[in-house]
PDB file of N, CA and C in Angstrom:
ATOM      1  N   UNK A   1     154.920  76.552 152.086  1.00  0.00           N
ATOM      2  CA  UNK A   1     156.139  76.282 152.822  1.00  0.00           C
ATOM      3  C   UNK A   1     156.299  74.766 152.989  1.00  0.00           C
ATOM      4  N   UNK A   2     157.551  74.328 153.004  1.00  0.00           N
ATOM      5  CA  UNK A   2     157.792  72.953 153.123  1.00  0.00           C
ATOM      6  C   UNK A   2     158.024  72.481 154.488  1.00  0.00           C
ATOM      7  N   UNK A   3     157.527  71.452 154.752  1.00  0.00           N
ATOM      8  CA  UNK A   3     157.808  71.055 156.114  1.00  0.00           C
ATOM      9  C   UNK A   3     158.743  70.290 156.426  1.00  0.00           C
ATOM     10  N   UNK A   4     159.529  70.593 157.576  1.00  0.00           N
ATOM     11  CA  UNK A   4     160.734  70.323 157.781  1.00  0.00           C
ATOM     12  C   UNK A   4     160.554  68.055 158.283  1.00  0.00           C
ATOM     13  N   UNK A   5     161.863  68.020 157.486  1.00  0.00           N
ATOM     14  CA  UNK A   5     161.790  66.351 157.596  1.00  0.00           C
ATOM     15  C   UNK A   5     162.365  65.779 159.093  1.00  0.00           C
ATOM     16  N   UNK A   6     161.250  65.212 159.040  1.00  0.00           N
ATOM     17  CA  UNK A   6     161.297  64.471 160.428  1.00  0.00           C
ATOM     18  C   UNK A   6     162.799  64.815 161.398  1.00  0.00           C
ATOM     19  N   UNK A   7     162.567  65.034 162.671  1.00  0.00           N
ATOM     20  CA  UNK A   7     164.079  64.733 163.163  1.00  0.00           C
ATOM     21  C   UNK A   7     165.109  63.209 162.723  1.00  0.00           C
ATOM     22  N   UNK A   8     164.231  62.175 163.290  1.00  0.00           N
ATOM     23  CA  UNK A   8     164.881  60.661 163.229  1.00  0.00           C
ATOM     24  C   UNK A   8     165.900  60.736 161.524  1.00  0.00           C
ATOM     25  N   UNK A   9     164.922  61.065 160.676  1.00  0.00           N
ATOM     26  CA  UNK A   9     165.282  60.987 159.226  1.00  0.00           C
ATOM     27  C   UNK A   9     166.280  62.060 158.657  1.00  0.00           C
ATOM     28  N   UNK A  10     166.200  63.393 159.303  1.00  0.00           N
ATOM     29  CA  UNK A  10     166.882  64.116 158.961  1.00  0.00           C
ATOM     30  C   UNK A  10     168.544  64.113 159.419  1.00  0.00           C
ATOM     31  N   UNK A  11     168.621  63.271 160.809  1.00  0.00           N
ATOM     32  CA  UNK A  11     169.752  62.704 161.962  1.00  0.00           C
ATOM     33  C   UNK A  11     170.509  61.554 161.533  1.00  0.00           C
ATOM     34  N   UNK A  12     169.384  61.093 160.400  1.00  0.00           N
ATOM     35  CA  UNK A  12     169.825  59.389 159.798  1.00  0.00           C
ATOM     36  C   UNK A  12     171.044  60.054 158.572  1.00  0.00           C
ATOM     37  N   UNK A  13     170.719  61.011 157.721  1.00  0.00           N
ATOM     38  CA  UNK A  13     170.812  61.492 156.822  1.00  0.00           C
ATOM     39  C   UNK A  13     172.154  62.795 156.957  1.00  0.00           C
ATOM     40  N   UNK A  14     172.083  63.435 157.841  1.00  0.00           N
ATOM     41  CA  UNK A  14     173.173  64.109 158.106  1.00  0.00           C
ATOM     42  C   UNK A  14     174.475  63.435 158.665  1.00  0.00           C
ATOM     43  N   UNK A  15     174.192  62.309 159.384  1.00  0.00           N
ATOM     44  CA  UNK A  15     175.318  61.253 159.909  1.00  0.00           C
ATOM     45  C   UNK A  15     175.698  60.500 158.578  1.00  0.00           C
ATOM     46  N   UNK A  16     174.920  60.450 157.361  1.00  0.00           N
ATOM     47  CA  UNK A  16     175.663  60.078 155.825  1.00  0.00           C
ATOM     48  C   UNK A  16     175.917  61.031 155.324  1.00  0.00           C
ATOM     49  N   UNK A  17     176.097  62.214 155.529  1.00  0.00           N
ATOM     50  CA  UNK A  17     176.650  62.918 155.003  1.00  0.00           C
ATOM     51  C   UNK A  17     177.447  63.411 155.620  1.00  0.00           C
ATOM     52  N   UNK A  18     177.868  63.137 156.676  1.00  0.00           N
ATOM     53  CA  UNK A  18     179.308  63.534 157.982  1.00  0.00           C
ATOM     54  C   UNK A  18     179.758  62.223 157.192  1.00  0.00           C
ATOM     55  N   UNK A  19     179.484  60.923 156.644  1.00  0.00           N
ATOM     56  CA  UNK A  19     180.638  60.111 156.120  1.00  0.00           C
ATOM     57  C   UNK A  19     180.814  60.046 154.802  1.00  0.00           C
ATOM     58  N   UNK A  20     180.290  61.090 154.096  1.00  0.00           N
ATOM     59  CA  UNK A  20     180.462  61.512 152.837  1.00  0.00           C
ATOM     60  C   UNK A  20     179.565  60.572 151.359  1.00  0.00           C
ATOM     61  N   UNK A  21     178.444  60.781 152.335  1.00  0.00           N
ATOM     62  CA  UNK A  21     177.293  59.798 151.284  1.00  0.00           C
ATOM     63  C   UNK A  21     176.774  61.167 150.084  1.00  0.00           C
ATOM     64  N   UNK A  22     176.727  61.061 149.023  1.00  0.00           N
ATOM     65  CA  UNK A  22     176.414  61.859 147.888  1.00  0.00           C
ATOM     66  C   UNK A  22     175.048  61.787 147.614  1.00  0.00           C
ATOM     67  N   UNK A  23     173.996  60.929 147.953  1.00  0.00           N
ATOM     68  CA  UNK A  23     172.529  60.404 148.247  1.00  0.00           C
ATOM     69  C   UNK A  23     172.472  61.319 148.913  1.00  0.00           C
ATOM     70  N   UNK A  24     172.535  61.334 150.344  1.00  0.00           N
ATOM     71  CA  UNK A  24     171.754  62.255 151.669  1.00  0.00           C
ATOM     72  C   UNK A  24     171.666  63.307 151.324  1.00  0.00           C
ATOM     73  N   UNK A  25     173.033  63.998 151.146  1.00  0.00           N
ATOM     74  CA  UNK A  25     172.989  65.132 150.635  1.00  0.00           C
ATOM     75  C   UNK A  25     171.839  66.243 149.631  1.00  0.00           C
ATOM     76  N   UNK A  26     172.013  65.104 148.886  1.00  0.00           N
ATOM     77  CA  UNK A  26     171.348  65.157 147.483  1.00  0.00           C
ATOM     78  C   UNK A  26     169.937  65.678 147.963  1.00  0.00           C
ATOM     79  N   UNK A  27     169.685  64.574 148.793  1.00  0.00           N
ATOM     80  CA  UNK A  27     167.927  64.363 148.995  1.00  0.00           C
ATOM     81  C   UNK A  27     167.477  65.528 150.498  1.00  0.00           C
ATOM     82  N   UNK A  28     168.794  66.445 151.068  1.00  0.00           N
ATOM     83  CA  UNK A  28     168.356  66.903 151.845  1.00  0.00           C
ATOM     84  C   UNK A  28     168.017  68.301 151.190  1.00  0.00           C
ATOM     85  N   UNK A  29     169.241  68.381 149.824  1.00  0.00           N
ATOM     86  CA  UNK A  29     169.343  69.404 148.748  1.00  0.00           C
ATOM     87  C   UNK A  29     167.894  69.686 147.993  1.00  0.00           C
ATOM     88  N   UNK A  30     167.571  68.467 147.376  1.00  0.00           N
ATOM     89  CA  UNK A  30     166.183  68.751 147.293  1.00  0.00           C
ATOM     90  C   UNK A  30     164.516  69.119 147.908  1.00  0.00           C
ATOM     91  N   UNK A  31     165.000  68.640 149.085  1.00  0.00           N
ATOM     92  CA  UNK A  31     163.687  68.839 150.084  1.00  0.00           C
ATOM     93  C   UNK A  31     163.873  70.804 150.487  1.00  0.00           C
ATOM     94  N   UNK A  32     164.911  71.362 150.432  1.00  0.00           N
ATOM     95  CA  UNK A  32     165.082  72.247 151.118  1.00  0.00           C
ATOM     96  C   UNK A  32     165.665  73.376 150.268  1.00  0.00           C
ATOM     97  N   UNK A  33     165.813  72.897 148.814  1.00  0.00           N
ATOM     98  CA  UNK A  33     166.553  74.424 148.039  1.00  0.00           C
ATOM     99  C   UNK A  33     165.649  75.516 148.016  1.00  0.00           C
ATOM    100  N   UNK A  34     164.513  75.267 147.251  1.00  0.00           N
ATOM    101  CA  UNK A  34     163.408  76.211 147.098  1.00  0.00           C
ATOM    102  C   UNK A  34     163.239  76.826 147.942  1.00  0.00           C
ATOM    103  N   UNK A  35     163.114  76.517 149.013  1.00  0.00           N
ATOM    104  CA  UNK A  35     163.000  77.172 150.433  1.00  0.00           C
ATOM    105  C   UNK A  35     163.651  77.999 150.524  1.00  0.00           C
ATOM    106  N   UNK A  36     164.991  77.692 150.551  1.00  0.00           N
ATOM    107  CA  UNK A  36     165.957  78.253 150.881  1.00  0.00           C
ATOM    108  C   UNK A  36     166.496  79.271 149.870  1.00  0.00           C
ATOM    109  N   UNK A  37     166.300  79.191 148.531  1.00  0.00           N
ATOM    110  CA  UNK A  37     166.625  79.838 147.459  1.00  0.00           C
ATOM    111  C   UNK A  37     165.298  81.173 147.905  1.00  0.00           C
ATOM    112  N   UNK A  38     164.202  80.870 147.961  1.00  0.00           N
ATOM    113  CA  UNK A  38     163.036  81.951 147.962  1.00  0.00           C
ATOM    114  C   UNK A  38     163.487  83.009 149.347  1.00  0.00           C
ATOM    115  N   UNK A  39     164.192  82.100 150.412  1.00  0.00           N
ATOM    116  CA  UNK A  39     164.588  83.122 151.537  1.00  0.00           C
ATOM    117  C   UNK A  39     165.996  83.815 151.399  1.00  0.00           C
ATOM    118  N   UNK A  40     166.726  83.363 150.147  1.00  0.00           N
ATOM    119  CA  UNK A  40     168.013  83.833 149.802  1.00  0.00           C
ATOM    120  C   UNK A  40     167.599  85.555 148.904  1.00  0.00           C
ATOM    121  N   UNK A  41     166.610  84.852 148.109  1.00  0.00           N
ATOM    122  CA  UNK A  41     166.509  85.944 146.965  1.00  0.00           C
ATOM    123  C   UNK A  41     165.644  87.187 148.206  1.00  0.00           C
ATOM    124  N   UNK A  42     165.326  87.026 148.850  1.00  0.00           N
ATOM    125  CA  UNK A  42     164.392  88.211 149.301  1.00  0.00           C
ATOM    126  C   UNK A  42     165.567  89.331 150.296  1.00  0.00           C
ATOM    127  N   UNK A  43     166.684  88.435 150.221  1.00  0.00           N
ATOM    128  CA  UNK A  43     167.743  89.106 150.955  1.00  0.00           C
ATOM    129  C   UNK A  43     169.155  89.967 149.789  1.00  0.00           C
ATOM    130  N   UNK A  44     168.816  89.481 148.886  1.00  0.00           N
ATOM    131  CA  UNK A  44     169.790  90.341 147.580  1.00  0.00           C
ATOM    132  C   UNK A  44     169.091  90.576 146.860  1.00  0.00           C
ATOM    133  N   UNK A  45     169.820  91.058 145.312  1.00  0.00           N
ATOM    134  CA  UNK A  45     169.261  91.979 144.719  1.00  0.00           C
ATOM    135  C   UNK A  45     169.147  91.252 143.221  1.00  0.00           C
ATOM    136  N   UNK A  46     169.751  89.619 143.349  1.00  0.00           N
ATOM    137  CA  UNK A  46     170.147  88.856 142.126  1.00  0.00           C
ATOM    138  C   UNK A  46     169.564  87.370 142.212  1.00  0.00           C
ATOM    139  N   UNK A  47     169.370  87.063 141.517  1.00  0.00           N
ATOM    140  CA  UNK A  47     169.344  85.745 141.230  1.00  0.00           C
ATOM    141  C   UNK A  47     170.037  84.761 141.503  1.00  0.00           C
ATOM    142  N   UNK A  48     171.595  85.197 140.314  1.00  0.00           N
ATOM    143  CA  UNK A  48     172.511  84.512 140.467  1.00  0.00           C
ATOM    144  C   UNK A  48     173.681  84.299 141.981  1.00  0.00           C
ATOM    145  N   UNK A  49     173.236  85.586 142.570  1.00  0.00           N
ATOM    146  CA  UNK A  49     173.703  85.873 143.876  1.00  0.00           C
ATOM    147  C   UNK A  49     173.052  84.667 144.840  1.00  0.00           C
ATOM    148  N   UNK A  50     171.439  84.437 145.031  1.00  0.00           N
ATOM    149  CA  UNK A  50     170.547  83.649 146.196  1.00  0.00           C
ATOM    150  C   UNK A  50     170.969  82.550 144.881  1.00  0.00           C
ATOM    151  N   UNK A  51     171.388  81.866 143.907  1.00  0.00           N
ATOM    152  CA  UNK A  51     171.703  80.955 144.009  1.00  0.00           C
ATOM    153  C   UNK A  51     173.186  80.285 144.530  1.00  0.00           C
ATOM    154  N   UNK A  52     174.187  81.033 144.696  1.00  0.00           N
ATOM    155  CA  UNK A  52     175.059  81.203 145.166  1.00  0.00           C
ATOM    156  C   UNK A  52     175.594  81.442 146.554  1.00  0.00           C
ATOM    157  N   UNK A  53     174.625  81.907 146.875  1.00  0.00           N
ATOM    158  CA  UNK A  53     174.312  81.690 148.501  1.00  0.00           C
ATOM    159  C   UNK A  53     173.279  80.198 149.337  1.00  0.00           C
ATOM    160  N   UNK A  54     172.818  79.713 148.220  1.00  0.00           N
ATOM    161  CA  UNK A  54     172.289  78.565 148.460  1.00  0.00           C
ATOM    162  C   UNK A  54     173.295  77.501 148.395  1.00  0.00           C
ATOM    163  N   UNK A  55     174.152  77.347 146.941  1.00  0.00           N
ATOM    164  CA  UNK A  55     175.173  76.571 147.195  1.00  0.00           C
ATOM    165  C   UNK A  55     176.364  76.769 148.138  1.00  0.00           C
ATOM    166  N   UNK A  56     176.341  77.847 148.707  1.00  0.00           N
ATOM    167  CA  UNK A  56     177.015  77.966 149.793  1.00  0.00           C
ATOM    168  C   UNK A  56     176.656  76.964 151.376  1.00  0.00           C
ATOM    169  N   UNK A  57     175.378  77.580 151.456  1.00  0.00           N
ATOM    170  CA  UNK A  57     174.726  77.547 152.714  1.00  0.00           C
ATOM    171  C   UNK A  57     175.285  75.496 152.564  1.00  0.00           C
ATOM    172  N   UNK A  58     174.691  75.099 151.240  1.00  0.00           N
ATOM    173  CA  UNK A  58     175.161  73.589 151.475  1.00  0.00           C
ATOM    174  C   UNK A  58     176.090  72.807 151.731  1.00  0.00           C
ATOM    175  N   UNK A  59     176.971  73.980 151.387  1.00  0.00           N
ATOM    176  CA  UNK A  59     178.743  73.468 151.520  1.00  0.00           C
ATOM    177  C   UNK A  59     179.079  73.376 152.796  1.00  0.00           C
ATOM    178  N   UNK A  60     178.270  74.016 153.852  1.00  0.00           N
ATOM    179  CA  UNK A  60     178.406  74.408 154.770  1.00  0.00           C
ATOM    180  C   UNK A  60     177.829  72.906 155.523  1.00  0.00           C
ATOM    181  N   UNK A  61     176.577  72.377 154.963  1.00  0.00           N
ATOM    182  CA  UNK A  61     176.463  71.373 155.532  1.00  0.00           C
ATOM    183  C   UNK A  61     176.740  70.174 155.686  1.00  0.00           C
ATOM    184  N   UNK A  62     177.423  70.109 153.812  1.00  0.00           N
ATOM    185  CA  UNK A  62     178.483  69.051 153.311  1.00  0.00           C
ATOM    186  C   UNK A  62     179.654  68.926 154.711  1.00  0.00           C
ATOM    187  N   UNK A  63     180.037  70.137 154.931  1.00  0.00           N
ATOM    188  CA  UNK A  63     181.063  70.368 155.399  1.00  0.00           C
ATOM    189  C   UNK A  63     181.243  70.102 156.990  1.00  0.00           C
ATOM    190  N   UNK A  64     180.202  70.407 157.623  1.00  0.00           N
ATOM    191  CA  UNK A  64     179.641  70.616 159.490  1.00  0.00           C
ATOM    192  C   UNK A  64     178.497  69.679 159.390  1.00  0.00           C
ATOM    193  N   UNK A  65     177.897  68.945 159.025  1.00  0.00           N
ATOM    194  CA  UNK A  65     176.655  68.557 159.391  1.00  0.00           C
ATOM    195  C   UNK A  65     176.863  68.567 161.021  1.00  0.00           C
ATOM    196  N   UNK A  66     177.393  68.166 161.233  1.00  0.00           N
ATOM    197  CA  UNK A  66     177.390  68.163 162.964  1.00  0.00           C
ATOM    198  C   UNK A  66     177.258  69.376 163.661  1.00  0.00           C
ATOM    199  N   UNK A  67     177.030  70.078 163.188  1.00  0.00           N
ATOM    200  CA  UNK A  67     177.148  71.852 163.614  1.00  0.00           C
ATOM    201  C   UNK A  67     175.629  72.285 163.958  1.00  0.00           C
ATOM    202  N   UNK A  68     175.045  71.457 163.236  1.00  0.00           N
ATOM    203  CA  UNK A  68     173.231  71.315 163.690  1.00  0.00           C
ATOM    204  C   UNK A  68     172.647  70.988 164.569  1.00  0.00           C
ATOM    205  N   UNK A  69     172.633  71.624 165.869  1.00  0.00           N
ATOM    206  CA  UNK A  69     172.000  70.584 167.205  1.00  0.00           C
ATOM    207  C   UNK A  69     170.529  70.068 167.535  1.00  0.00           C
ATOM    208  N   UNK A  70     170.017  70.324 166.744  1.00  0.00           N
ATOM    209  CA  UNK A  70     168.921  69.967 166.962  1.00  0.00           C
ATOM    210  C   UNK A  70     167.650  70.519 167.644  1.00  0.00           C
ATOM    211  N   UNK A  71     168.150  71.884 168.427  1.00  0.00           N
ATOM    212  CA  UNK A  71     167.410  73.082 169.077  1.00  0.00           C
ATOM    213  C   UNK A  71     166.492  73.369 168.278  1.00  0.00           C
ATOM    214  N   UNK A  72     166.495  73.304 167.161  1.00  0.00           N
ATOM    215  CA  UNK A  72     165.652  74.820 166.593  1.00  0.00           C
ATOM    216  C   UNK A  72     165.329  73.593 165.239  1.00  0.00           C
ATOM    217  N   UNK A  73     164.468  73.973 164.186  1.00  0.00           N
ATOM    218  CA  UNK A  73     164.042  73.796 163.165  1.00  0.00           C
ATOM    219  C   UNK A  73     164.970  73.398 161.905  1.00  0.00           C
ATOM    220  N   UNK A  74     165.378  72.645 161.252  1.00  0.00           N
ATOM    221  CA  UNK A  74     166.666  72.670 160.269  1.00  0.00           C
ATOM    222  C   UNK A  74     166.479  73.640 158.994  1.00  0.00           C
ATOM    223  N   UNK A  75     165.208  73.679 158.535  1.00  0.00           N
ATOM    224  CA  UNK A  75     165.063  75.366 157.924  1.00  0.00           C
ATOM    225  C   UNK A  75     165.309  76.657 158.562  1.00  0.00           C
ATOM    226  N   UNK A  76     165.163  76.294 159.221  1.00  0.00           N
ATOM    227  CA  UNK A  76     165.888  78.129 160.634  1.00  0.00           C
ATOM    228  C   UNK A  76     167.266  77.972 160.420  1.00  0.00           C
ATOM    229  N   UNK A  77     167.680  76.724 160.971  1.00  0.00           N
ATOM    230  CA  UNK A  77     169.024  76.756 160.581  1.00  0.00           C
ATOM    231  C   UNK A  77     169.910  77.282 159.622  1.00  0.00           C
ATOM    232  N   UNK A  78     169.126  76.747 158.259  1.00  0.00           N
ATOM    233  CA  UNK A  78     169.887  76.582 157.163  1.00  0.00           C
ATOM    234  C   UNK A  78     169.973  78.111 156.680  1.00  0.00           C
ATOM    235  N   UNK A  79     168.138  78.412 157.278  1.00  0.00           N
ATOM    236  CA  UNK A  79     168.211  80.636 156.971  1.00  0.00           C
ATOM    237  C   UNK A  79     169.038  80.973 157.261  1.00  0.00           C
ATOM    238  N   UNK A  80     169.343  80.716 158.693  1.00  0.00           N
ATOM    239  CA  UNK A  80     170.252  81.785 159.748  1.00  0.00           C
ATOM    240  C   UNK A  80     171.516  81.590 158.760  1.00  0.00           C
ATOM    241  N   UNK A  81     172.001  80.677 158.556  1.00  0.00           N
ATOM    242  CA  UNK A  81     173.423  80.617 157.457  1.00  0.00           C
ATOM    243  C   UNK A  81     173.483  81.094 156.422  1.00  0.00           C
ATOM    244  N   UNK A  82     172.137  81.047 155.943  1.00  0.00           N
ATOM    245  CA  UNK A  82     171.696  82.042 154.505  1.00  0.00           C
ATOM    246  C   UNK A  82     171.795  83.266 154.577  1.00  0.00           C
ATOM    247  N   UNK A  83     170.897  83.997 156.060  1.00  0.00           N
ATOM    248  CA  UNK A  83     171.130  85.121 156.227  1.00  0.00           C
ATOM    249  C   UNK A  83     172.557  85.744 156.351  1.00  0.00           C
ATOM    250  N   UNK A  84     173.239  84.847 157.219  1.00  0.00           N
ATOM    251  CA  UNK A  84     174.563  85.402 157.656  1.00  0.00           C
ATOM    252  C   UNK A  84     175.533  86.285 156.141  1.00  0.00           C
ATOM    253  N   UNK A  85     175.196  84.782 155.487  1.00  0.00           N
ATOM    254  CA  UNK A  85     176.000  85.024 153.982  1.00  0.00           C
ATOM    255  C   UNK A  85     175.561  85.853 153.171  1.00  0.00           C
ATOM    256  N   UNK A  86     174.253  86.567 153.182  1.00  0.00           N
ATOM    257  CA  UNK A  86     173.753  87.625 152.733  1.00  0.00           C
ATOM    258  C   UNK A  86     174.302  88.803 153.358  1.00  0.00           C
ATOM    259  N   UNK A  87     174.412  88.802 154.531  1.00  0.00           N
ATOM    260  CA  UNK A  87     174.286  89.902 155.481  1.00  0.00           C
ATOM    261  C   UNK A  87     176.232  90.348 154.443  1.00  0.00           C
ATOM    262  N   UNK A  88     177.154  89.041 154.808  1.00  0.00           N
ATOM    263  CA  UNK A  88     178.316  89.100 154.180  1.00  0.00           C
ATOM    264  C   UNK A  88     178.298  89.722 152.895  1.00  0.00           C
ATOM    265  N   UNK A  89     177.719  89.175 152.020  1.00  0.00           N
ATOM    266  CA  UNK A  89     177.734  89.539 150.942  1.00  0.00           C
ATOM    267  C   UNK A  89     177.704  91.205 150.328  1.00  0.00           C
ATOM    268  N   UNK A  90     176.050  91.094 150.741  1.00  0.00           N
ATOM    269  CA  UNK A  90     175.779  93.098 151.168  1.00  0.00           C
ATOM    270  C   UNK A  90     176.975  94.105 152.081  1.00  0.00           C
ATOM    271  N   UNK A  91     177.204  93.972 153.005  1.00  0.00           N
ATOM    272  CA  UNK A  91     178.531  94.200 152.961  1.00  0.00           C
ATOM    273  C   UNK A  91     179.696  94.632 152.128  1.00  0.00           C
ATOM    274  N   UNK A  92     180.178  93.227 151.495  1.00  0.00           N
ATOM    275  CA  UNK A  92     181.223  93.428 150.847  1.00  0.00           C
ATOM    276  C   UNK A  92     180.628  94.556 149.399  1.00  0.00           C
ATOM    277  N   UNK A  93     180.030  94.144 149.067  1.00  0.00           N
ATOM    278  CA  UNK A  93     179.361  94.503 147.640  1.00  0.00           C
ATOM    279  C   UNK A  93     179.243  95.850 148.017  1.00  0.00           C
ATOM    280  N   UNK A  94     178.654  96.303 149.148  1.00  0.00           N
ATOM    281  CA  UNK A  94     178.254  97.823 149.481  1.00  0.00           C
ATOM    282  C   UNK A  94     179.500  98.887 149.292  1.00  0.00           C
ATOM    283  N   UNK A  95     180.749  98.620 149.299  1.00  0.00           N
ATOM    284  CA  UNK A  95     181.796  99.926 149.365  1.00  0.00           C
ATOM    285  C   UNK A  95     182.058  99.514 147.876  1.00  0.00           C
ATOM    286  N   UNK A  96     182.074  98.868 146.992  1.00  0.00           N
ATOM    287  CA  UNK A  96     182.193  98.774 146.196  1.00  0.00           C
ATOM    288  C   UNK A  96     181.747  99.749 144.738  1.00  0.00           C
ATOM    289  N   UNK A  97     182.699 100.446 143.919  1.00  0.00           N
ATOM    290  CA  UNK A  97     181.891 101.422 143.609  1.00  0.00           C
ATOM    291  C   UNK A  97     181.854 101.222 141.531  1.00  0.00           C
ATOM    292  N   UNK A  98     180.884 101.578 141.053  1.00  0.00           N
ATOM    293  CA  UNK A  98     180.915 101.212 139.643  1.00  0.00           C
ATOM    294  C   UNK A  98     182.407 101.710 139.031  1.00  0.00           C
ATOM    295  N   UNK A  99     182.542 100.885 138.043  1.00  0.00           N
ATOM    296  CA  UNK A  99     183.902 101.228 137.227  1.00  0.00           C
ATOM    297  C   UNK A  99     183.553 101.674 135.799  1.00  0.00           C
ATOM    298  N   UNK A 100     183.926 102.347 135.053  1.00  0.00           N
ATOM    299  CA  UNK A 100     183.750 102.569 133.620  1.00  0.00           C
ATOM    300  C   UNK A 100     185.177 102.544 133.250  1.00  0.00           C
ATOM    301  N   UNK A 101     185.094 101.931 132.073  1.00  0.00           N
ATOM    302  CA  UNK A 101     186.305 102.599 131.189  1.00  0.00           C
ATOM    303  C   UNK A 101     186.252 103.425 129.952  1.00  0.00           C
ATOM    304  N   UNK A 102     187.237 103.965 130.262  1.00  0.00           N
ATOM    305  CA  UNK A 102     187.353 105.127 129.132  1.00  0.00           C
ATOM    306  C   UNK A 102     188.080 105.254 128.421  1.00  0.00           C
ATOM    307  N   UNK A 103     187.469 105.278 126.754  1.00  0.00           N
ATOM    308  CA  UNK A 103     188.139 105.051 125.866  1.00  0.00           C
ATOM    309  C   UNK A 103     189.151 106.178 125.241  1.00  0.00           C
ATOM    310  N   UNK A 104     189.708 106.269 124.546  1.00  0.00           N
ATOM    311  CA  UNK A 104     190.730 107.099 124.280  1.00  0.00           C
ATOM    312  C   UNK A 104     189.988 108.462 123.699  1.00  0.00           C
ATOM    313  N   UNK A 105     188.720 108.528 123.393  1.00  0.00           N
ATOM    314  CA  UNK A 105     188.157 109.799 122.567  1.00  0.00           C
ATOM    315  C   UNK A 105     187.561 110.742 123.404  1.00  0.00           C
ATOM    316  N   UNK A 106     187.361 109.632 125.288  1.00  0.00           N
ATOM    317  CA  UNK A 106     187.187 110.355 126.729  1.00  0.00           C
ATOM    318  C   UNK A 106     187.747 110.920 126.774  1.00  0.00           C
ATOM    319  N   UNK A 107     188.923 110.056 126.919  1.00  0.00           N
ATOM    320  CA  UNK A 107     189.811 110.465 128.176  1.00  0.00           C
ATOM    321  C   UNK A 107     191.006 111.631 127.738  1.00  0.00           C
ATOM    322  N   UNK A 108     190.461 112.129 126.151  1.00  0.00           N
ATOM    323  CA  UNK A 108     191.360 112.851 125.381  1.00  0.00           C
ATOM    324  C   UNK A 108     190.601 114.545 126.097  1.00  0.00           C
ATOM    325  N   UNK A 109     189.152 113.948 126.504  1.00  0.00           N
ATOM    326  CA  UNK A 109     188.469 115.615 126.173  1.00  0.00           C
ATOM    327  C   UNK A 109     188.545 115.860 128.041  1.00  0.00           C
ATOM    328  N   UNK A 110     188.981 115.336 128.888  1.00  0.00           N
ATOM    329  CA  UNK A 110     189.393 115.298 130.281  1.00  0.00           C
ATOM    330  C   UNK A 110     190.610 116.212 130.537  1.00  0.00           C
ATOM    331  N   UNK A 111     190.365 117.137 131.436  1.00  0.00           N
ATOM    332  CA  UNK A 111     192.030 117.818 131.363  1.00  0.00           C
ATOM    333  C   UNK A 111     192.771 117.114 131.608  1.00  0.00           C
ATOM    334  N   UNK A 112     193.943 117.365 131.474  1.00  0.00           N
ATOM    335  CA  UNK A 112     195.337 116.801 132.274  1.00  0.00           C
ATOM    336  C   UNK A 112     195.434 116.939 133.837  1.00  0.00           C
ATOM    337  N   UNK A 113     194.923 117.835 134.512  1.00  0.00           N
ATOM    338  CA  UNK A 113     195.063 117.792 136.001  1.00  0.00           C
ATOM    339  C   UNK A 113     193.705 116.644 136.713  1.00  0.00           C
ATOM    340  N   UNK A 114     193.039 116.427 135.747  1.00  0.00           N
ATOM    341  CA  UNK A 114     192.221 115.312 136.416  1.00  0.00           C
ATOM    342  C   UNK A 114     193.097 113.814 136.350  1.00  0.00           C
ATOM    343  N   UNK A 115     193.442 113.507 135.412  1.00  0.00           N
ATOM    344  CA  UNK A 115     193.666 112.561 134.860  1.00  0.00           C
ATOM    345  C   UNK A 115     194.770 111.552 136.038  1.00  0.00           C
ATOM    346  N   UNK A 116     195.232 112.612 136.816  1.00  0.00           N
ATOM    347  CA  UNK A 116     195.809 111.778 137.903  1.00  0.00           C
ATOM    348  C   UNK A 116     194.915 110.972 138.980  1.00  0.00           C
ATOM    349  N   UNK A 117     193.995 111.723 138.984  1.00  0.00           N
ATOM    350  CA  UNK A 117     192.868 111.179 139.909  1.00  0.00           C
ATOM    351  C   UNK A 117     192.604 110.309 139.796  1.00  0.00           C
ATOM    352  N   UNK A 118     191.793 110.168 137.899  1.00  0.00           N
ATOM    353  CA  UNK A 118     191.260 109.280 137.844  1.00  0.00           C
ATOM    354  C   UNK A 118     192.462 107.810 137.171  1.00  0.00           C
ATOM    355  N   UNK A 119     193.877 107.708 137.274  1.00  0.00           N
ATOM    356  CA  UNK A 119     194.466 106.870 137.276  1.00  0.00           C
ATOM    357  C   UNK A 119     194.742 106.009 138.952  1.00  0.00           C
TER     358      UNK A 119
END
């Protein structure tokens, strides 16, 4: 596990990135993806999903750095936002139901009284 960067440094660094420094960011991006990617993936079912929820979680900080008070740990933080967006994600994804299509040599051997249904 990585240990979380200093308060002073991490406070120096989020106040350049509340004025839109592309450095801080960068370097808070690197201290903390892995982390954050390994606590993304244990919450979905994809890859491409916990990476996508990682670039989220950052946008978020691009976006609020100030939204961080300083209570709690900035890896807790960044979970709890990870989690949230998982929790979202699963969710949405959950009523969601597989689609097939069917080609004309199907949908020929299907009666006619289904066929409304499945339009």
């Amino acid at each position: 596990m990585v240990a979380d960067l200093p308060f002073p440094l991490l406070k120096k660094l989020l106040n350049q990135v509340a004025r839109g420094d592309d450095k801080a960011i960068t370097e808070i991006y690197y201290h903390y993806a892995r982390q954050l990617y390994a606590f993304a993936r244990a919450k979905v079912k994809s890859d491409d999903v916990a990476n996508t929820l990682v670039q989220e979680v950052f946008m978020v900080v691009c976006k609020k750095p100030e939204s961080f008070n300083y209570t709690s740990k900035f890896s807790t933080w960044l979970c709890g936002i990870a989690m949230r967006k998982a929790i979202d994600f699963n969710r949405q994804s959950r009523g969601e139901l597989p689609t097939v299509a069917l080609d004309d040599g199907v949908e020929a051997m299907i009666p006619s009284y289904y066929l409304g249904a499945l339009e």
